[in-house]
N, C-alpha and C. Protein backbone atom coordinates (compact mmCIF):
# COMPACT_ATOMS: atom_id res chain seq x y z
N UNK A 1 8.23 -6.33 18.60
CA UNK A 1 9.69 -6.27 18.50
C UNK A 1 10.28 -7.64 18.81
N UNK A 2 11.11 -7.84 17.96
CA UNK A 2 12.37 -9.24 18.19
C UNK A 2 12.91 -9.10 19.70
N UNK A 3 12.67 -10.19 20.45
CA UNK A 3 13.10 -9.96 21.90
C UNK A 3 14.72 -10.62 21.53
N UNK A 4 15.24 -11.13 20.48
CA UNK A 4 16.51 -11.51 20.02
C UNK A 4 17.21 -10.86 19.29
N UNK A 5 16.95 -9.87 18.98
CA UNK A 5 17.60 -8.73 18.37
C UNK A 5 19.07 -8.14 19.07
N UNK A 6 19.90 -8.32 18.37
CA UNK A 6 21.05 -7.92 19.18
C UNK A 6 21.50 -7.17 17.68
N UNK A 7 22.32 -6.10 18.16
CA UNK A 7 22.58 -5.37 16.67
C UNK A 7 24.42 -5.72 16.29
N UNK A 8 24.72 -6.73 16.80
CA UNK A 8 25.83 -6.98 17.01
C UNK A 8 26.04 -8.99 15.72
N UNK A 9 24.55 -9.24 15.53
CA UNK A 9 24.35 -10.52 14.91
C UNK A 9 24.67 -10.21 12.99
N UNK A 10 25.43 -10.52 12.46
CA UNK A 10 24.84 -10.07 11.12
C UNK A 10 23.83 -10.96 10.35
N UNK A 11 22.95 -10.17 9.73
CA UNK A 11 21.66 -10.35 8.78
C UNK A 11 21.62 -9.26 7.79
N UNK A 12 20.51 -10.17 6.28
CA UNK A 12 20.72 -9.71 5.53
C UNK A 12 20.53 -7.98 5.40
N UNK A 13 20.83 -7.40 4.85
CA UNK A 13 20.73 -5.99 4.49
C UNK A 13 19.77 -5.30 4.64
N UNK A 14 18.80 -6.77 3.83
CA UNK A 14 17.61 -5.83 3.69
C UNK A 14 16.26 -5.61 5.56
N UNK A 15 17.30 -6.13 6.44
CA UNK A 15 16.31 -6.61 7.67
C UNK A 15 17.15 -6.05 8.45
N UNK A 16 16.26 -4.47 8.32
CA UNK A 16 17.47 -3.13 9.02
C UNK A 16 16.71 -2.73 10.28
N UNK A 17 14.96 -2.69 10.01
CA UNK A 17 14.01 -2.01 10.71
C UNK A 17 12.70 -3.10 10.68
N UNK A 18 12.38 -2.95 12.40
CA UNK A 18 10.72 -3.45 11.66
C UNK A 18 9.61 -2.90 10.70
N UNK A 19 9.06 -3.75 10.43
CA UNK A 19 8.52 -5.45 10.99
C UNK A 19 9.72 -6.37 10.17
N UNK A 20 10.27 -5.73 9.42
CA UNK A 20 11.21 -6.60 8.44
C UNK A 20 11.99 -7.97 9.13
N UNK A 21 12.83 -6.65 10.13
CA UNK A 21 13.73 -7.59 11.44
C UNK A 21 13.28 -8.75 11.75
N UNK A 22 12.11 -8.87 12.61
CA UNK A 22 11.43 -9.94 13.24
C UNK A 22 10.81 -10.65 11.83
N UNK A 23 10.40 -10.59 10.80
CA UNK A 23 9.87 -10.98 10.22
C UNK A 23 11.61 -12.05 9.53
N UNK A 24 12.83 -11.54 9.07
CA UNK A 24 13.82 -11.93 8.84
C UNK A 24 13.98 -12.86 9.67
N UNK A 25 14.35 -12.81 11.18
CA UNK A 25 14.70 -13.28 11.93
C UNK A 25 13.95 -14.59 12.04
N UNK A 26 12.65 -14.62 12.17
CA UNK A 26 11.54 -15.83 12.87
C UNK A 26 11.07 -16.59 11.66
N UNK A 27 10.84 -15.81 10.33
CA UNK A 27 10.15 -16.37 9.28
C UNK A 27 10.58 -16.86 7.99
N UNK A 28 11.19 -15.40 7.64
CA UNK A 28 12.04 -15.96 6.29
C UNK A 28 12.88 -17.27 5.82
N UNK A 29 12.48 -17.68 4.91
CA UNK A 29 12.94 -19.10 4.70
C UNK A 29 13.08 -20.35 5.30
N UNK A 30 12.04 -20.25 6.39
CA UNK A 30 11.70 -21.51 7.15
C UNK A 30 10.74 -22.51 6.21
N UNK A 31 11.38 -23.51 5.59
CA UNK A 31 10.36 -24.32 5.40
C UNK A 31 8.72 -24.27 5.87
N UNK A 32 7.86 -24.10 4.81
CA UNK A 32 6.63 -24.07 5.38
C UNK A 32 5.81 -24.81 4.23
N UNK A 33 5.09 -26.29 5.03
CA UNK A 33 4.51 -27.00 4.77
C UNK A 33 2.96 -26.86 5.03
N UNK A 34 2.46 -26.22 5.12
CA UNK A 34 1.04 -26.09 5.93
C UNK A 34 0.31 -25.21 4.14
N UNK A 35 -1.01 -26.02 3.93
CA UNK A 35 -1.29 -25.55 2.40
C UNK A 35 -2.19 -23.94 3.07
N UNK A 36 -2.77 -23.69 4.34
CA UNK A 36 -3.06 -22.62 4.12
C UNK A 36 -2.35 -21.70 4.52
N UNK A 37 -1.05 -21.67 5.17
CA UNK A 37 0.37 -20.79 5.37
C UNK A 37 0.38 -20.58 4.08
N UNK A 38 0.90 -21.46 3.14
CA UNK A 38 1.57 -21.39 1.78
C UNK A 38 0.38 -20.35 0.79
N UNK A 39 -0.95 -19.98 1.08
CA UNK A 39 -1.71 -19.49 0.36
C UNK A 39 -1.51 -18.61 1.28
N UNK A 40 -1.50 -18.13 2.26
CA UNK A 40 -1.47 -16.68 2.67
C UNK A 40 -0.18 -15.99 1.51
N UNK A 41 0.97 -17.32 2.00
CA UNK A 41 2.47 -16.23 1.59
C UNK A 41 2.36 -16.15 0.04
N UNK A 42 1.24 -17.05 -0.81
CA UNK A 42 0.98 -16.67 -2.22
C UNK A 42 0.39 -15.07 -2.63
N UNK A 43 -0.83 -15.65 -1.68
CA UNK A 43 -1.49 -13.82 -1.41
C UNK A 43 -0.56 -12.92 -1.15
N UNK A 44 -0.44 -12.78 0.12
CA UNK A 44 0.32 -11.80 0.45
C UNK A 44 1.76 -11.36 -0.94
N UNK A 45 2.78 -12.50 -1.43
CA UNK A 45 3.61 -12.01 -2.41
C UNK A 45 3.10 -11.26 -3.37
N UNK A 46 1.60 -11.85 -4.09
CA UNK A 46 0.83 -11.44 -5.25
C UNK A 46 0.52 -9.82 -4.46
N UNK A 47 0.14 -10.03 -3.48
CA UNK A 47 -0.36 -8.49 -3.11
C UNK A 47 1.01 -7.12 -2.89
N UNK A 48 2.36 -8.08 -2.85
CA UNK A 48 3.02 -6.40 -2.71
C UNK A 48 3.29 -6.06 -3.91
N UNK A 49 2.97 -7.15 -5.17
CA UNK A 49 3.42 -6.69 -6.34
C UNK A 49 3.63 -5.10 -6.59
N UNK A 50 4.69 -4.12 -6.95
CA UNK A 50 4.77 -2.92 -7.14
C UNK A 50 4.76 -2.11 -5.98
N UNK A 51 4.75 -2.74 -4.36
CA UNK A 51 4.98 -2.25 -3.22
C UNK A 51 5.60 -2.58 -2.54
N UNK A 52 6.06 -2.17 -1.34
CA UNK A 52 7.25 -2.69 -0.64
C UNK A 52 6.76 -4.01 0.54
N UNK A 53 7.51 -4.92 1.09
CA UNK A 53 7.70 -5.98 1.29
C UNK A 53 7.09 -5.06 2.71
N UNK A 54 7.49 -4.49 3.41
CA UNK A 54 7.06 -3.96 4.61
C UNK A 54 5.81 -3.39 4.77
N UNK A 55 5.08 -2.70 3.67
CA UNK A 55 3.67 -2.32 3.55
C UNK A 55 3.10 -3.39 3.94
N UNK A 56 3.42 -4.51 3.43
CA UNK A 56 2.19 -5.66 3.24
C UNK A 56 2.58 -6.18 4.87
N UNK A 57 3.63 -6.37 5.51
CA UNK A 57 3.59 -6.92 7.03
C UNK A 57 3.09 -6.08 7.46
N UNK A 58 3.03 -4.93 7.56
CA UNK A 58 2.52 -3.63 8.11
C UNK A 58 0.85 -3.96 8.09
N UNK A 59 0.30 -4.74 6.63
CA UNK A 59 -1.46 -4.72 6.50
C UNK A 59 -1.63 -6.57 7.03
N UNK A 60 -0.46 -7.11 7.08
CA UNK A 60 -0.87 -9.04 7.57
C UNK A 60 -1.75 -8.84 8.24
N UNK A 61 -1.91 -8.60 9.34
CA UNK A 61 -2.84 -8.83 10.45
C UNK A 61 -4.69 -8.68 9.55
N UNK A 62 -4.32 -7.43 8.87
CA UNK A 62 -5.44 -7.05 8.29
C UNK A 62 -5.89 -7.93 7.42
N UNK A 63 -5.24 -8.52 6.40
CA UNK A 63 -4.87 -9.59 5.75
C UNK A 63 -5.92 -11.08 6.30
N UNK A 64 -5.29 -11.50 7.17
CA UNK A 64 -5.58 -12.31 8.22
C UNK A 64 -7.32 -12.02 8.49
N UNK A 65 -7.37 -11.22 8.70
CA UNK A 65 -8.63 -10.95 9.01
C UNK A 65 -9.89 -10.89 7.67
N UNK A 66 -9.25 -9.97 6.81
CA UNK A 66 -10.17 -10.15 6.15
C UNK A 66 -10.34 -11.34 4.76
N UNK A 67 -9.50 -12.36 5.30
CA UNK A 67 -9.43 -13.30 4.53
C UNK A 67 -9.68 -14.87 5.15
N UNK A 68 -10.16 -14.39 6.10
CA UNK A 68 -10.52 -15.77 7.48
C UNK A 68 -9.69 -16.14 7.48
N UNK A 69 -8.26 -15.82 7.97
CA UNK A 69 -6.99 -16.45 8.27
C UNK A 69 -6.66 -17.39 6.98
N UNK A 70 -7.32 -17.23 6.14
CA UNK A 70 -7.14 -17.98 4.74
C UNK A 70 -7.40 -19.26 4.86
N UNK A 71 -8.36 -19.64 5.14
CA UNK A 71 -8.84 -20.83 5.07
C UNK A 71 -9.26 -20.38 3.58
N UNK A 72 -9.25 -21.61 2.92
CA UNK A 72 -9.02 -21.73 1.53
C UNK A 72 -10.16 -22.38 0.66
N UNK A 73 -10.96 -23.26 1.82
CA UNK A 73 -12.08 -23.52 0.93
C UNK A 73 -13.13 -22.52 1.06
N UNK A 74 -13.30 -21.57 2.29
CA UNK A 74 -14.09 -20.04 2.68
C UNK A 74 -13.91 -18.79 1.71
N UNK A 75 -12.64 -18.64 1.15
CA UNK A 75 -12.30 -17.80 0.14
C UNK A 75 -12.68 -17.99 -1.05
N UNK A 76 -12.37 -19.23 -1.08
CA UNK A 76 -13.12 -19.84 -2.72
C UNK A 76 -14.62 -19.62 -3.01
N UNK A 77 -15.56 -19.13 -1.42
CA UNK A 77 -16.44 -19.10 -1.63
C UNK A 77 -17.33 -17.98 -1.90
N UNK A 78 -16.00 -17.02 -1.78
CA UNK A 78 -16.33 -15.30 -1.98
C UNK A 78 -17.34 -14.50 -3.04
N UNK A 79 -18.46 -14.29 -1.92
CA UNK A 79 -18.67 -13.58 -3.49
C UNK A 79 -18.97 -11.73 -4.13
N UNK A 80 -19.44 -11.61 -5.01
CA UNK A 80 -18.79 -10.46 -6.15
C UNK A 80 -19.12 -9.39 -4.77
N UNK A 81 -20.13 -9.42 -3.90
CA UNK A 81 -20.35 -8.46 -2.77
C UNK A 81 -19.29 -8.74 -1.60
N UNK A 82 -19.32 -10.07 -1.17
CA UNK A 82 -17.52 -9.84 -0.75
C UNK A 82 -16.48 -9.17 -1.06
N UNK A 83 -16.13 -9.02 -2.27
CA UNK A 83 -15.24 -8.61 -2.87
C UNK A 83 -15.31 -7.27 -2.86
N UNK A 84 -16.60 -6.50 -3.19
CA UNK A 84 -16.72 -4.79 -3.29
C UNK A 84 -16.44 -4.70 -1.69
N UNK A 85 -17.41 -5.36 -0.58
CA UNK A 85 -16.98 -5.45 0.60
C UNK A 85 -15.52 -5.14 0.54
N UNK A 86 -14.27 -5.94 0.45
CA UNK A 86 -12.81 -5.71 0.45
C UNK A 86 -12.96 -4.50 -0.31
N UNK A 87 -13.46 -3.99 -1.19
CA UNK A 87 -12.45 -2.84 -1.98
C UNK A 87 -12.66 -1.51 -1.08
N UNK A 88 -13.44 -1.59 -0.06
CA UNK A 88 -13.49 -0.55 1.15
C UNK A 88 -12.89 -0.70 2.42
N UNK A 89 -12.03 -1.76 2.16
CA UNK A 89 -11.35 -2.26 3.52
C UNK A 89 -9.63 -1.73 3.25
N UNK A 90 -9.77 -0.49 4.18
CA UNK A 90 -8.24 0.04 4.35
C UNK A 90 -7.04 -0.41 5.11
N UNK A 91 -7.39 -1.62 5.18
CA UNK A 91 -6.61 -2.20 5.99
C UNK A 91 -6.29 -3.46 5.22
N UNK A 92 -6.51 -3.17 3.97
CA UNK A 92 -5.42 -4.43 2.72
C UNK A 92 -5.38 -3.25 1.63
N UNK A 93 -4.34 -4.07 0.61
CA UNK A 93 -4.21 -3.48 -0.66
C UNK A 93 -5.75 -3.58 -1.59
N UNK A 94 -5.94 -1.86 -1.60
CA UNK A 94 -7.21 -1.96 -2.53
C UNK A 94 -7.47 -2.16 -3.83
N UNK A 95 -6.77 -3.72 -4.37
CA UNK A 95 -6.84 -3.42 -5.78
C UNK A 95 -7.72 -4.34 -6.33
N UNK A 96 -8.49 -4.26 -7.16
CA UNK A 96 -9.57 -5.20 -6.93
C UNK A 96 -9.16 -6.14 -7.53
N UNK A 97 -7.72 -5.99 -8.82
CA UNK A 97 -7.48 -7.81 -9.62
C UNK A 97 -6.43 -8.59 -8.40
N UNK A 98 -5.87 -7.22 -7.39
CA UNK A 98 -5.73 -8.17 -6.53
C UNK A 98 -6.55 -8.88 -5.29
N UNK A 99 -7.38 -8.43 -5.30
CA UNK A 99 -8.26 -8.94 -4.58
C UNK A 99 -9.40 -10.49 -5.34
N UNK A 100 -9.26 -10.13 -6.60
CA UNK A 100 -10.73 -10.92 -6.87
C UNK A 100 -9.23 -12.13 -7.15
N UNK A 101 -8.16 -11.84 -7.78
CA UNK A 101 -7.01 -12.71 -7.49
C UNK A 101 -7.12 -13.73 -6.54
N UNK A 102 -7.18 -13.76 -5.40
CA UNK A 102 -6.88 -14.23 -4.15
C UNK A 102 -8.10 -15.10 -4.25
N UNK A 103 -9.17 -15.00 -4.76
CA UNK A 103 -10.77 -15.92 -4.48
C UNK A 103 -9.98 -16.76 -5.46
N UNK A 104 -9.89 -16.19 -6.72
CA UNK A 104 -9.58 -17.57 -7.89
C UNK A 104 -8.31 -17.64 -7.68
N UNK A 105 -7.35 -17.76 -7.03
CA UNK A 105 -6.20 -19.01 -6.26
C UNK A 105 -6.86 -19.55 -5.80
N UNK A 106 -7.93 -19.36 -4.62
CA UNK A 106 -8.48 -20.54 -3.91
C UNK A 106 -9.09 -21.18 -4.45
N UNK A 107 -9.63 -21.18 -5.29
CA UNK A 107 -10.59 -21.76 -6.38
C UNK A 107 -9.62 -22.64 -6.86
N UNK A 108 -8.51 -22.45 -7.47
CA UNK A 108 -7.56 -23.06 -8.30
C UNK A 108 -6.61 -23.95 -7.37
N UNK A 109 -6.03 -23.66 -5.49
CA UNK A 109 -5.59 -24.11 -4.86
C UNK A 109 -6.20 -25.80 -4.66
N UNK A 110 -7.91 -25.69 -4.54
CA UNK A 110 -8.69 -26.76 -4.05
C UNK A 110 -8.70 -27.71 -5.09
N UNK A 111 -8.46 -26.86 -6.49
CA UNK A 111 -8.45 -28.48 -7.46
C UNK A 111 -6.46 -28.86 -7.00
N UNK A 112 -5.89 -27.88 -6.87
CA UNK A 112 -4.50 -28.85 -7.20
C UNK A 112 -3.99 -29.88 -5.79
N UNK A 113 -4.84 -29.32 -4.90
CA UNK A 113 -5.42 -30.53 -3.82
C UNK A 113 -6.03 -31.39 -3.81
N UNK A 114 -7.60 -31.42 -4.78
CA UNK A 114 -7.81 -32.16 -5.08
C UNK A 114 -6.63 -33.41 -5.93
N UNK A 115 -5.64 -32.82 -7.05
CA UNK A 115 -4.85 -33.61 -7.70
C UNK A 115 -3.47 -34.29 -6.88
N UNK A 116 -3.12 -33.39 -6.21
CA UNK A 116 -1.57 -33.68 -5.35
C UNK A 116 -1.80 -33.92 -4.07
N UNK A 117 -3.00 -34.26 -3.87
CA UNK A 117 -3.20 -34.55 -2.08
C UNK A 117 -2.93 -32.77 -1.49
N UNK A 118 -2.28 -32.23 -1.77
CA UNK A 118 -2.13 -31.10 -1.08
C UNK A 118 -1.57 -30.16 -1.61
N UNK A 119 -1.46 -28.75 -1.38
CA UNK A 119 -0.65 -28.13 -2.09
C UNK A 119 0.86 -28.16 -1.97
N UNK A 120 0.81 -28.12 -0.80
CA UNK A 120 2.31 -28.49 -0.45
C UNK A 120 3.42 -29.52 -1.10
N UNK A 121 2.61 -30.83 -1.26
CA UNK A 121 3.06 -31.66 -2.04
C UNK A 121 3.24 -31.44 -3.40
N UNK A 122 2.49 -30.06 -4.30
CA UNK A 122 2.68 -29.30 -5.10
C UNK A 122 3.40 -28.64 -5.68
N UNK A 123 3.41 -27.90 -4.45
CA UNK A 123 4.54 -26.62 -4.40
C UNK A 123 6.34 -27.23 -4.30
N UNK A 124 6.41 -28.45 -3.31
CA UNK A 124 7.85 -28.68 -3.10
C UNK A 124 8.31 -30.13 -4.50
N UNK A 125 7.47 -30.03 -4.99
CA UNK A 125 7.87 -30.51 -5.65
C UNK A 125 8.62 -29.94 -7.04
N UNK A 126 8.87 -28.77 -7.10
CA UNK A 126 9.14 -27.96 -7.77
C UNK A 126 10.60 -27.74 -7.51
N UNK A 127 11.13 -28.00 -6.32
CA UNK A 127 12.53 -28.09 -5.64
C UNK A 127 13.10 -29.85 -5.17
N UNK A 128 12.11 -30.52 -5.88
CA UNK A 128 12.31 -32.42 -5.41
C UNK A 128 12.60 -32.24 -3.86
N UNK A 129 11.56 -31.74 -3.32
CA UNK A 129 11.08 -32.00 -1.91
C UNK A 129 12.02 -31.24 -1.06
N UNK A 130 13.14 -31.16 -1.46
CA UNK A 130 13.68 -30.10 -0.07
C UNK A 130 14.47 -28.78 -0.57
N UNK A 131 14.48 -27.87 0.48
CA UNK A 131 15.33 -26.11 0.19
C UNK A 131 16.37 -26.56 -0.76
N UNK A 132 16.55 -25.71 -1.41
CA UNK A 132 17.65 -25.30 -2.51
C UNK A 132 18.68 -24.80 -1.44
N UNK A 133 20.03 -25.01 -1.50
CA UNK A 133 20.67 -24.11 0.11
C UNK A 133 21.59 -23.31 -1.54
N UNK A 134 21.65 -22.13 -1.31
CA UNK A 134 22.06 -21.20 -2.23
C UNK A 134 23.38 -20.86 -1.44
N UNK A 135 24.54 -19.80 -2.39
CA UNK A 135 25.71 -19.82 -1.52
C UNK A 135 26.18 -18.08 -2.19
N UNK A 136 24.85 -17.20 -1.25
CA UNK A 136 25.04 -15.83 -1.80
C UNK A 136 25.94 -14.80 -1.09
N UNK A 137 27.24 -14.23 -0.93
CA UNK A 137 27.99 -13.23 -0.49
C UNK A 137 27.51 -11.66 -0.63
N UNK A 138 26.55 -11.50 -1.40
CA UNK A 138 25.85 -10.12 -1.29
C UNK A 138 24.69 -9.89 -1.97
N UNK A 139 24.31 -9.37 -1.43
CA UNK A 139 23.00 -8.74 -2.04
C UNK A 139 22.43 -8.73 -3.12
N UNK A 140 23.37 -7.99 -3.97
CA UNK A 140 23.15 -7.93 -5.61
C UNK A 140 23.42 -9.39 -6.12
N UNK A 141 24.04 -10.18 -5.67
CA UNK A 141 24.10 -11.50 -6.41
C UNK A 141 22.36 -12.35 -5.93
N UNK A 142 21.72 -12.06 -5.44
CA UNK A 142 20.67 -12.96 -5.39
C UNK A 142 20.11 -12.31 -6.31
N UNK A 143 19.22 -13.77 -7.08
CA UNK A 143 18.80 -13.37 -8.41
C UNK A 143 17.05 -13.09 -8.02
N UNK A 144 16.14 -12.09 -9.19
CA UNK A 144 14.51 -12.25 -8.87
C UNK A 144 13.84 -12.83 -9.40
N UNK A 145 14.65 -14.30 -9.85
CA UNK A 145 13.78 -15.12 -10.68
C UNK A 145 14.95 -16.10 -10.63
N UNK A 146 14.46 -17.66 -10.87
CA UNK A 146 15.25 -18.79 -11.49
C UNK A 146 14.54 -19.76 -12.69
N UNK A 147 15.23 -20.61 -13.09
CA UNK A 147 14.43 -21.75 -13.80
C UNK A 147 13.43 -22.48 -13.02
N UNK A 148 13.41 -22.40 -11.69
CA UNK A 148 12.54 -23.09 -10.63
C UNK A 148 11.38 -21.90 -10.98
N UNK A 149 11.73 -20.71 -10.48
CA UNK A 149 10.56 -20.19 -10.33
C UNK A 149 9.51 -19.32 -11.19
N UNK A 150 10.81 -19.86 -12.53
CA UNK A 150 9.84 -20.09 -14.07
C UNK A 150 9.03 -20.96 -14.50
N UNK A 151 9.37 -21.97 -13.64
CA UNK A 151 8.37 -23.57 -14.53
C UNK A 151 7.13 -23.56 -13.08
N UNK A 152 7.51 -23.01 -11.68
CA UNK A 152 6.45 -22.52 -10.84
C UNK A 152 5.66 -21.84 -11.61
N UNK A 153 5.65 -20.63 -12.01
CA UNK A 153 5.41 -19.43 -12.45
C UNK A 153 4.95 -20.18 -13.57
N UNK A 154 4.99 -20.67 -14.88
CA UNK A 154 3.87 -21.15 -15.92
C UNK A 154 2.81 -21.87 -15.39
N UNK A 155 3.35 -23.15 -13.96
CA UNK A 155 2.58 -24.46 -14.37
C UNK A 155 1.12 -23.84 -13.35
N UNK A 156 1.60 -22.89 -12.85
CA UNK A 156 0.77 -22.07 -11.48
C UNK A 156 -0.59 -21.24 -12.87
N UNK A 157 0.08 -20.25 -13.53
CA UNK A 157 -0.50 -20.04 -15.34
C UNK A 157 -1.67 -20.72 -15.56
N UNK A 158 -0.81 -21.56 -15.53
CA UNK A 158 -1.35 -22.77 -16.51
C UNK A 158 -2.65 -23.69 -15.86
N UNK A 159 -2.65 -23.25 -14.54
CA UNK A 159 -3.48 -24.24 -13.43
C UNK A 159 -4.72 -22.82 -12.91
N UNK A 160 -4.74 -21.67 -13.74
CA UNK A 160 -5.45 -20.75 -14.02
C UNK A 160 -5.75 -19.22 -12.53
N UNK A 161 -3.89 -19.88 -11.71
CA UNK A 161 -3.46 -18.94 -10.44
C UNK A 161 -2.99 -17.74 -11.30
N UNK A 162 -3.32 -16.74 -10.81
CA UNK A 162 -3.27 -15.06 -11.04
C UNK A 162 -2.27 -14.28 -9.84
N UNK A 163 -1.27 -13.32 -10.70
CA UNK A 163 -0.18 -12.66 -9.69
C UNK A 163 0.53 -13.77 -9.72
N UNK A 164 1.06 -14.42 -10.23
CA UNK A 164 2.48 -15.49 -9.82
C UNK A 164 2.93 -15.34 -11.12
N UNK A 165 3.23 -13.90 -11.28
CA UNK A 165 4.71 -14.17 -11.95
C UNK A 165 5.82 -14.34 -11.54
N UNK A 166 6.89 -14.65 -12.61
CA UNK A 166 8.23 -16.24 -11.88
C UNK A 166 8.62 -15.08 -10.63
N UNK A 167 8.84 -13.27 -11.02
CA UNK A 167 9.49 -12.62 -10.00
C UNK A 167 8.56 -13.41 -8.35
N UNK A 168 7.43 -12.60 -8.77
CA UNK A 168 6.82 -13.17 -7.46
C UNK A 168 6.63 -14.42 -6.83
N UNK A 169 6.81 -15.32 -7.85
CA UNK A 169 7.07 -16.61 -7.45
C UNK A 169 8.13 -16.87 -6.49
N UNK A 170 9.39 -16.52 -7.28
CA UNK A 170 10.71 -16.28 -6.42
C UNK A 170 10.40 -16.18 -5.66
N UNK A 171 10.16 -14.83 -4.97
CA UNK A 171 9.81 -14.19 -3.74
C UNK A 171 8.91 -15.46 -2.77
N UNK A 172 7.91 -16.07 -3.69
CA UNK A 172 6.91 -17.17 -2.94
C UNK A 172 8.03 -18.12 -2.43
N UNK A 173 9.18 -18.81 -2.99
CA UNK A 173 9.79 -19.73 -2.51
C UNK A 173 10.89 -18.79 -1.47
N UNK A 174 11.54 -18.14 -1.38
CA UNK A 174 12.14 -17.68 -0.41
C UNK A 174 11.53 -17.20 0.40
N UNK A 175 10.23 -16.89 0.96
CA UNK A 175 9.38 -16.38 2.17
C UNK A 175 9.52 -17.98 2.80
N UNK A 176 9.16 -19.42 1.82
CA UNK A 176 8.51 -20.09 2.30
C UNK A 176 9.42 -21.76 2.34
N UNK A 177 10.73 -21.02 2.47
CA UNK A 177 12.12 -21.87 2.50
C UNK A 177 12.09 -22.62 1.52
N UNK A 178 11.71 -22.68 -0.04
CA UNK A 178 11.74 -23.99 -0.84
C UNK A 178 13.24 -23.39 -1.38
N UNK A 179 13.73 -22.32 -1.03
CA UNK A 179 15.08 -21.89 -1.44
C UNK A 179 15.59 -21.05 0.05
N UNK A 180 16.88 -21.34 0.37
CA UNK A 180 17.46 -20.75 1.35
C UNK A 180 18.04 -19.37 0.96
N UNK A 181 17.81 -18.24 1.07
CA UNK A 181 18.26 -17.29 0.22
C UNK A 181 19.34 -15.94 1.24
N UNK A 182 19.17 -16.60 2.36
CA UNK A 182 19.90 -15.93 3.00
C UNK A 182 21.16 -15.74 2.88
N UNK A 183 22.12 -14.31 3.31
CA UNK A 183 23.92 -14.42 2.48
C UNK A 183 24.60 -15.01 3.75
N UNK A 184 25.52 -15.89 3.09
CA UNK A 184 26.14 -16.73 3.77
C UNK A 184 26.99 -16.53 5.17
N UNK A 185 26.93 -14.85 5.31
CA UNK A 185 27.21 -14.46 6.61
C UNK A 185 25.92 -14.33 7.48
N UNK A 186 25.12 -14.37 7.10
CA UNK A 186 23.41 -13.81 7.94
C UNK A 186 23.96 -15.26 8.92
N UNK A 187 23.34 -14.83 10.02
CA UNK A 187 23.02 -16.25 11.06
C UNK A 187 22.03 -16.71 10.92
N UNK A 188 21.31 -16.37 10.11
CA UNK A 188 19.83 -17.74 9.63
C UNK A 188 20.95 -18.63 8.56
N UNK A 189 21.01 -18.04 8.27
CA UNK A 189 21.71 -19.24 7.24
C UNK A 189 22.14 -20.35 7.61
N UNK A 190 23.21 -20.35 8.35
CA UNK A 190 23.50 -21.92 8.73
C UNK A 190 22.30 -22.43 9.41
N UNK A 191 21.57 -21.60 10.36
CA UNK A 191 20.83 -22.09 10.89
C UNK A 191 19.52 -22.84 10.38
N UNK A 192 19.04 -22.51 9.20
CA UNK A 192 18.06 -22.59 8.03
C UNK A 192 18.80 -23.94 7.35
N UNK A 193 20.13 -24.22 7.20
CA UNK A 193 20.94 -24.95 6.37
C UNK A 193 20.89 -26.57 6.52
């Protein structure tokens, strides 16, 4: 539980109940530079595809675990018995293209490190290095996709990453602050700003 939780602060809509709350409060849209943070929050987006945003905080920990905290050159090294291994592990999403997914990102993460020094240097470059600060009054006006997280969403394609479509992409840059997406009354917002 959020030891800052006061029900008196406004935040967005959707950060009513945990884990959401604390997860709103501490995480959402904080800039995050770290290339194996940024591959968890790839995984993890690719993995709620068609489920709710709270299932998957609900399985992180599990996540975490059965993905060696995502170290990224260890995943890359997964193999096809790893993988059946995961499809008996109830404590992630059992799907196996999302699962065998997650090995070939890492696979695909280590060359675009190899090319950009890092992923990070990758990824924010997609926003010319810093948050987008957005200026949303409700809910329904935030969009699940942009031109950013269309040309993410091909060049990711194109670099042979699986589950990053532009929706989920989106979603990848607002977990991971390359867009501030909070509504302009939330108190992350200025604070994020």
């Amino acid at each position: 539980m959020n030891p800052h939780v006061d029900s008196t602060i406004l935040r967005c809509p959707w950060a009513s109940t945990e884990p959401n709350l604390s997860y709103h409060d501490l995480e959402w849209g904080v800039p995050v530079h770290q290339d194996q943070r940024l591959f968890e929050f790839l995984t993890l987006e690719g993995a709620q595809a068609g489920l709710s945003w709270q299932t998957i905080l609900n399985k992180r920990e599990n996540y975490r675990r059965a993905f060696l905290d995502f170290d990224v050159a260890k995943v890359a090294r997964f193999t096809a018995a790893r993988i059946e291994k995961l499809m008996l592990d109830p404590g992630i999403v059992r799907n196996r293209l999302k699962i065998e997914s997650t090995v070939t990102n890492a696979k695909a993460l280590l060359r675009v490190q190899k090319e950009f020094a890092s992923f990070d240097a990758y990824i924010w470059s997609f926003v010319d290095g810093r948050p987008r600060i957005n200026l949303w009054e409700t809910f329904k006006s935030v969009p699940a996709k942009t031109t950013q997280s269309d040309a993410l969403s091909a060049d990711l394609k194109r670099r042979d990453f699986r589950f990053v479509g532009t929706t989920i992409c989106y979603a990848f840059m607002q977990a991971t602050g390359l867009v501030n997406d909070h509504l302009v009354d939330c108190f992350r917002y200025e604070q994020l700003k």
